[in-house]
C-alpha atoms as a PDB file:
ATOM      1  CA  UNK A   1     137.933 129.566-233.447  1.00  0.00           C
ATOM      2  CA  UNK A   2     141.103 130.829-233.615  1.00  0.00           C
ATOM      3  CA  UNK A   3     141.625 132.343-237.707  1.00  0.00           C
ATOM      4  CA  UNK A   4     144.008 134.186-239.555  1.00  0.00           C
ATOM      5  CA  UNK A   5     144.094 135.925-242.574  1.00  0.00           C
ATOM      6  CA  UNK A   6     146.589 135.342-245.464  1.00  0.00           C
ATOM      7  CA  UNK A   7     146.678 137.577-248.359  1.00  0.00           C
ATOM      8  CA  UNK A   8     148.044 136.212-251.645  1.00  0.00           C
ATOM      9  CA  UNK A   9     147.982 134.433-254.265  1.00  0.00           C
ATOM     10  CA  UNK A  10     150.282 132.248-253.423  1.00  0.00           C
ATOM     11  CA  UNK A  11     149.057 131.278-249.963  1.00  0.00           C
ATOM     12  CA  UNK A  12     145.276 130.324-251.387  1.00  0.00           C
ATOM     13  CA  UNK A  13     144.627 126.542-251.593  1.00  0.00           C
ATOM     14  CA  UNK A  14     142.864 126.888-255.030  1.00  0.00           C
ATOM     15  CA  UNK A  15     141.536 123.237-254.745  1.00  0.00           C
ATOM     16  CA  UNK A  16     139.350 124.414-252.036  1.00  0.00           C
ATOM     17  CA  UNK A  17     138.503 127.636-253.538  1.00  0.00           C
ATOM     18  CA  UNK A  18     137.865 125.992-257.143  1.00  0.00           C
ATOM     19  CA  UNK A  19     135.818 123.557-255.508  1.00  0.00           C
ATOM     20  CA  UNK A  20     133.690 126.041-253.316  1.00  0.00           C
ATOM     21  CA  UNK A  21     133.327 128.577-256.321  1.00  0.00           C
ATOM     22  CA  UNK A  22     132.120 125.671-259.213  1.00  0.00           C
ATOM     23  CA  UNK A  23     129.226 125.243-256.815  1.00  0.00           C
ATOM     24  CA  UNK A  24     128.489 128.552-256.463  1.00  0.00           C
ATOM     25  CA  UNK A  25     125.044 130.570-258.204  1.00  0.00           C
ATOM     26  CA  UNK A  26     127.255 132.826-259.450  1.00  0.00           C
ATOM     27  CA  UNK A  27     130.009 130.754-261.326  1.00  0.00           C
ATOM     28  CA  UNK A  28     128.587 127.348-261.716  1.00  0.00           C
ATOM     29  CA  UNK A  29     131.322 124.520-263.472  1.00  0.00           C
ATOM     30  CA  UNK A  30     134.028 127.713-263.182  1.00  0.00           C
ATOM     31  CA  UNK A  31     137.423 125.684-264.522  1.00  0.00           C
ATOM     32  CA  UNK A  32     140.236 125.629-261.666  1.00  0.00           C
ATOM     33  CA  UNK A  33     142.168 127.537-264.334  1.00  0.00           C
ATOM     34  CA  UNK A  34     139.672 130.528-264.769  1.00  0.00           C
ATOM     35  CA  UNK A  35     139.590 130.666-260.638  1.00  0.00           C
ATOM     36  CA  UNK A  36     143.608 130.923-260.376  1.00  0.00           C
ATOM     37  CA  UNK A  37     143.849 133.342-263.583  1.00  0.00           C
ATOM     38  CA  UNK A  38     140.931 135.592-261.989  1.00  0.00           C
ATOM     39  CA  UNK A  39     142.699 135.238-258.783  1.00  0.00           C
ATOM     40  CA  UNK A  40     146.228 136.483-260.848  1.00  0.00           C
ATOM     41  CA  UNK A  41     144.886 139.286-262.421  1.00  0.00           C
ATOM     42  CA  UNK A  42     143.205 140.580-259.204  1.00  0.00           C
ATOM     43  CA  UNK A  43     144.704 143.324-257.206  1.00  0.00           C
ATOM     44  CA  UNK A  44     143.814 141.645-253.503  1.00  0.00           C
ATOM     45  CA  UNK A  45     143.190 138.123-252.719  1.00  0.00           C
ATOM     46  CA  UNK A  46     142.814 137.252-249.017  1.00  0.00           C
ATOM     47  CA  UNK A  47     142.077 133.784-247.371  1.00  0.00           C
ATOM     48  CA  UNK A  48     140.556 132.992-244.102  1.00  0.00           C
ATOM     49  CA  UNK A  49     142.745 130.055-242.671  1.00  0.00           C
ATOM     50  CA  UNK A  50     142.043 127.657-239.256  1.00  0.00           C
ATOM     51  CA  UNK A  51     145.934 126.328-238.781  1.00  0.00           C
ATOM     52  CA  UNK A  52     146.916 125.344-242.225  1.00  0.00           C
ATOM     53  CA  UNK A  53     142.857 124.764-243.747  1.00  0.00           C
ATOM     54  CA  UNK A  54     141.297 127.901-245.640  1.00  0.00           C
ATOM     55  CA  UNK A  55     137.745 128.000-244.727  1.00  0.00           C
ATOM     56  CA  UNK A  56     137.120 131.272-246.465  1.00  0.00           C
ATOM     57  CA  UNK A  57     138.423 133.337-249.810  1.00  0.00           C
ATOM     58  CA  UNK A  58     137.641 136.514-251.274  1.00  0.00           C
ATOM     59  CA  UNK A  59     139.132 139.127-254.073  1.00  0.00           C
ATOM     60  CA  UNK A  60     139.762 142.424-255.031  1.00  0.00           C
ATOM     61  CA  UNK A  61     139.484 143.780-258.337  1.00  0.00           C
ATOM     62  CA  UNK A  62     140.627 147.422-258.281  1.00  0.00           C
ATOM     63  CA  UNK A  63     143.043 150.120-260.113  1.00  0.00           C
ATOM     64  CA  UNK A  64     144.195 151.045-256.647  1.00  0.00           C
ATOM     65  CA  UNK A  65     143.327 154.808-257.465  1.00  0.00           C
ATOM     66  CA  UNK A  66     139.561 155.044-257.614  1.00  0.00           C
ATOM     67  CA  UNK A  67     137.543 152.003-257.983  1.00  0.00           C
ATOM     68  CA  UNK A  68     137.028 148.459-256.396  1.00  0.00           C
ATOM     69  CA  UNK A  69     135.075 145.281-257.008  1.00  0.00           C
ATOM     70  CA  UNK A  70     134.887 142.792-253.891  1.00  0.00           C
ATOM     71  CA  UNK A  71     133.734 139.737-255.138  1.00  0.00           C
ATOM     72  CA  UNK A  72     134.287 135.439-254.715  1.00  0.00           C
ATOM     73  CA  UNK A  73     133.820 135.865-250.890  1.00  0.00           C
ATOM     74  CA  UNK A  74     132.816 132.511-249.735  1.00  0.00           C
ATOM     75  CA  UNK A  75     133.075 131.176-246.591  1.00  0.00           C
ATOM     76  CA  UNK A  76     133.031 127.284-245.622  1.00  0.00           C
ATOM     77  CA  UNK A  77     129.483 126.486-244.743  1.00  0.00           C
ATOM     78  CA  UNK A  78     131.811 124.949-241.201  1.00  0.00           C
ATOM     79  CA  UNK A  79     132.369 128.399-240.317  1.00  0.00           C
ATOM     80  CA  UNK A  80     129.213 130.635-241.772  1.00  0.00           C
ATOM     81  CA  UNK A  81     127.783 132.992-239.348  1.00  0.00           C
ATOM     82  CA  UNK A  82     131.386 133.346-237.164  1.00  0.00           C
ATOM     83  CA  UNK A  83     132.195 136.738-239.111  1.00  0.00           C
ATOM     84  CA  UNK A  84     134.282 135.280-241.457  1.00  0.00           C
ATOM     85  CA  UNK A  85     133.319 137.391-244.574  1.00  0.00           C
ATOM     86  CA  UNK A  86     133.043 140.704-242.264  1.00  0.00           C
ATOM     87  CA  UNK A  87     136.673 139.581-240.843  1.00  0.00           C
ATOM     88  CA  UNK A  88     138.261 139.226-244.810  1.00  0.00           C
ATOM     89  CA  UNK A  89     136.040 142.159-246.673  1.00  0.00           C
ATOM     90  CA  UNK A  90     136.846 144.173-243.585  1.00  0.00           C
ATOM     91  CA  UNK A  91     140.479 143.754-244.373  1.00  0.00           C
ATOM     92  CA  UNK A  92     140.130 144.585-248.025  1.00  0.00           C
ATOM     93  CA  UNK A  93     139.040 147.508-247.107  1.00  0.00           C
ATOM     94  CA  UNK A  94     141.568 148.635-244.838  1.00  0.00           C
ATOM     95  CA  UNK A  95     144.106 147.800-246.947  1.00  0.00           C
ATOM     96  CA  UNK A  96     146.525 150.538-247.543  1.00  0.00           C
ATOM     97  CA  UNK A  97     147.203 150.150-251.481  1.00  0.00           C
ATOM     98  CA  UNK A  98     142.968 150.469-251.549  1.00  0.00           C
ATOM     99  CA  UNK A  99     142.752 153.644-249.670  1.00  0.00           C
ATOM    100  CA  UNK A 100     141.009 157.044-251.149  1.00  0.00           C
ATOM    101  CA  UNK A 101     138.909 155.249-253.901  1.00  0.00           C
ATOM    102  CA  UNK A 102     135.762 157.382-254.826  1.00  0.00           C
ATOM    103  CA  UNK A 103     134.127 153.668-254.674  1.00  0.00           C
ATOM    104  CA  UNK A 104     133.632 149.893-253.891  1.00  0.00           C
ATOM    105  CA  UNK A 105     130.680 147.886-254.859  1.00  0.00           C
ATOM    106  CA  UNK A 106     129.600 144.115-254.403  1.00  0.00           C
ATOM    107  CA  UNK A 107     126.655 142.018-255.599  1.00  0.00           C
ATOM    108  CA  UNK A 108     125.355 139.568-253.340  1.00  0.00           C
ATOM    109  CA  UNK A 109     121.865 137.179-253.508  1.00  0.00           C
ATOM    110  CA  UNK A 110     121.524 137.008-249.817  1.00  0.00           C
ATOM    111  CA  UNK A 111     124.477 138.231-247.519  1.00  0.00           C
ATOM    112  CA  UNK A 112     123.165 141.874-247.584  1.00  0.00           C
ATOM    113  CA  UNK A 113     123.256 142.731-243.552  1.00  0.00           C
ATOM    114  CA  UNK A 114     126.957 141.093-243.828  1.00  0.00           C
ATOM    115  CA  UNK A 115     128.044 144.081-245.831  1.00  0.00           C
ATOM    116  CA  UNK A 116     125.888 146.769-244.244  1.00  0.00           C
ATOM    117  CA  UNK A 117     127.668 145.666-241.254  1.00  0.00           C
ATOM    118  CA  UNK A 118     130.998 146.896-243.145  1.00  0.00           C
ATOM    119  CA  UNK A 119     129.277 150.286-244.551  1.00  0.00           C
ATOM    120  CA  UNK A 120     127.521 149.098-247.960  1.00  0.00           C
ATOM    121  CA  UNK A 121     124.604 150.492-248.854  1.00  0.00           C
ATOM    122  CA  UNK A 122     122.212 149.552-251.676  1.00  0.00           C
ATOM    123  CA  UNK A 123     123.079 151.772-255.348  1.00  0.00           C
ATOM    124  CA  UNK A 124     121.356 154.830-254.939  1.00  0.00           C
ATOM    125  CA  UNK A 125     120.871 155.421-258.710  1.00  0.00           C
ATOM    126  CA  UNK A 126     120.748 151.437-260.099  1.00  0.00           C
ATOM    127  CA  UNK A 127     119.091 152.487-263.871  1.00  0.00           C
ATOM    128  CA  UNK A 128     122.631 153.821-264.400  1.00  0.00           C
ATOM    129  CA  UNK A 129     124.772 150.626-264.058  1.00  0.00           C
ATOM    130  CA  UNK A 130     124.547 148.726-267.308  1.00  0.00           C
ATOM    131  CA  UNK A 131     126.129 145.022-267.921  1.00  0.00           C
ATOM    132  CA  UNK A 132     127.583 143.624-271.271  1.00  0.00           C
ATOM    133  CA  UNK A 133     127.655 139.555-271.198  1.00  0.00           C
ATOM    134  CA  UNK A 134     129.459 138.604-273.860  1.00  0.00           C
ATOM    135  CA  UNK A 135     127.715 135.426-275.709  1.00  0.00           C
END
């Protein structure tokens, strides 16, 4: 499997990544348009890419000075378990506009030992983080 990464908005094939995400637990029905504004107004996003087919997409949402949300990373179920989301978090975090942040956090249902691989650990104090959904 020979992969490269792309970073950019412009170089993500957002009718693969709209469909992957809309079927996703954690943005089920998503509109195309929310994906590529999300995608805009992100600091970082990065596609994994087999020649010219993504098979993998992730994003950054960060002020570039102290804090950083990973989040979207999906990977093609064609090429789960290959190091795909290691490979594009991986390079997220080496990125040089992301350096000296006091923090990054995920969420994830089930990738945990994916992450851990990278350095994430679980919150240490989780009755401080709050969350406001908006009805």
């Amino acid at each position: 499997m020979a992969l490269s990464i792309r970073i950019g908005v412009s170089a993500m094939d957002f009718e693969s990544v709209h469909g992957w995400l809309s079927a996703t637990y954690w943005s089920p029905g998503i509109s195309r348009e929310t994906v590529e504004r999300a995608a805009s107004g992100s600091s970082m996003v990065i596609g994994a890419f087999e020649d010219d087919r993504q098979v993998g997409y992730c994003r950054v949402v960060s002020d570039r000075a102290t804090f950083a949300w990973v989040c979207d990373v999906f990977v093609a179920e064609t090429h789960r378990g290959q190091g795909v989301a290691r490979m594009m978090v991986g390079k997220a975090l080496a990125d040089p506009e992301h350096q000296g942040l006091r923090r990054w956090l995920l969420a994830t249902k089930d990738a945990h030992g994916v992450y851990a691989e990278l350095g994430f650990l679980s919150l240490t104090n989780p009755e401080r983080w709050m969350i406001y959904r908006p009805t």
